[in-house]
Protein backbone atom coordinates (compact mmCIF):
# COMPACT_ATOMS: atom_id res chain seq x y z
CA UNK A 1 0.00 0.00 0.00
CA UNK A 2 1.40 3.16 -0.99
CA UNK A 3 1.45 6.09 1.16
CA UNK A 4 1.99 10.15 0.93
CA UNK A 5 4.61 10.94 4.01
CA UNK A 6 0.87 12.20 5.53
CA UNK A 7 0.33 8.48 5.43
CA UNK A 8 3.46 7.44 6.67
CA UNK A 9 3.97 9.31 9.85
CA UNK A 10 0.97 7.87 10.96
CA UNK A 11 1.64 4.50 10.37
CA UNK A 12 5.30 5.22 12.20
CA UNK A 13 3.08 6.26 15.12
CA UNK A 14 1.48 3.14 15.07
CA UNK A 15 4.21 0.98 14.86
CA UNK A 16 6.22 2.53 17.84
CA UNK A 17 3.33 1.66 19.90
CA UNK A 18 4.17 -1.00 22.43
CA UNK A 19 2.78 -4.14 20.99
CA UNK A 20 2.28 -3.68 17.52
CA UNK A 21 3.62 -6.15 15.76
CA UNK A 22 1.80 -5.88 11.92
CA UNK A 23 2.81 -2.70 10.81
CA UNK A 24 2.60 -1.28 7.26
CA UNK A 25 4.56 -1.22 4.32
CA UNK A 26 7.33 1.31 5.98
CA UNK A 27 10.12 1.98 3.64
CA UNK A 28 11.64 5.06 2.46
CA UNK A 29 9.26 7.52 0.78
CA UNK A 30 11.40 8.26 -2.24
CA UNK A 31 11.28 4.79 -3.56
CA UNK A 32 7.59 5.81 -4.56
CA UNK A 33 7.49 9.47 -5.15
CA UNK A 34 9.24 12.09 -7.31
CA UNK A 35 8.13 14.84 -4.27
CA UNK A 36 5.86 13.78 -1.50
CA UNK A 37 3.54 15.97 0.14
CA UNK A 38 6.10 16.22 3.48
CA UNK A 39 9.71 16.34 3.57
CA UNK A 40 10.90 12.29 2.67
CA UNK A 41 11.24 9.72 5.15
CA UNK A 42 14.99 8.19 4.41
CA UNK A 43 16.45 5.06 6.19
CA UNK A 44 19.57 5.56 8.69
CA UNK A 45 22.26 3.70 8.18
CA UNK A 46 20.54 0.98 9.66
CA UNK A 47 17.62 0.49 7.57
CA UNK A 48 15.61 2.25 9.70
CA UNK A 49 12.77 5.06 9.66
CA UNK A 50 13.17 8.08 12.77
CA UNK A 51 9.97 8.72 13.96
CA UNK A 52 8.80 12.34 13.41
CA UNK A 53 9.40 14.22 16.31
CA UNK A 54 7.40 17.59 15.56
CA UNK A 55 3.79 18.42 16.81
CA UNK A 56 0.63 16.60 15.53
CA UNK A 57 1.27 13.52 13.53
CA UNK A 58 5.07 14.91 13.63
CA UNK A 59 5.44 15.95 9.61
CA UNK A 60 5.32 19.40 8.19
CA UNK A 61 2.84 19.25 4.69
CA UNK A 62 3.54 21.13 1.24
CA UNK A 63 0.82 23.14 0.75
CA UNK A 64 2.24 24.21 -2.62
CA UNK A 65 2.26 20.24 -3.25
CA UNK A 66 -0.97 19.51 -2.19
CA UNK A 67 -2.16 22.45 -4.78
CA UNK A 68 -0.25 21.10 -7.42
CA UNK A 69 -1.62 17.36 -7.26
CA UNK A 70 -5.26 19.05 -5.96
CA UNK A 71 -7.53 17.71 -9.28
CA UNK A 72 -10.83 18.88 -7.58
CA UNK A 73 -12.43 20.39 -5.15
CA UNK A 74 -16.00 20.30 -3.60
CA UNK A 75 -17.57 23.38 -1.75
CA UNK A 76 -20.32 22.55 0.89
């Protein structure tokens, strides 16, 4: 299952959780995406993620990325 880095950082959050043990597809972001919608998630030198560490799900979002894939809107 592919995920946006949106995506991602919440699955990190739930696999960190104490007794978790069927996470999601986890892996680097850039083996999917040309530009994600959040900085990329990269592997450390041991093949690992780093959990976000900032507010909210822990990921900053483009904006200007999330206008430029936008294909609609709908207006209540």
């Amino acid at each position: 299952m592919l995920e946006t880095g949106i995506g991602r950082a919440a699955a990190l959050a739930l696999a960190s959780l104490p007794g978790f043990t069927l996470p999601a597809d986890l892996s680097a972001s850039d083996r999917y995406w040309a530009h994600d919608l959040t900085d990329p998630f990269v592997l450390d030198d041991d093949g690992r993620l780093r959990l976000p560490t900032g507010p909210g799900i822990g990921v900053d979002i483009d904006r200007e990325a999330v206008g430029r894939f936008t294909v609609s809107i709908e207006k209540r």
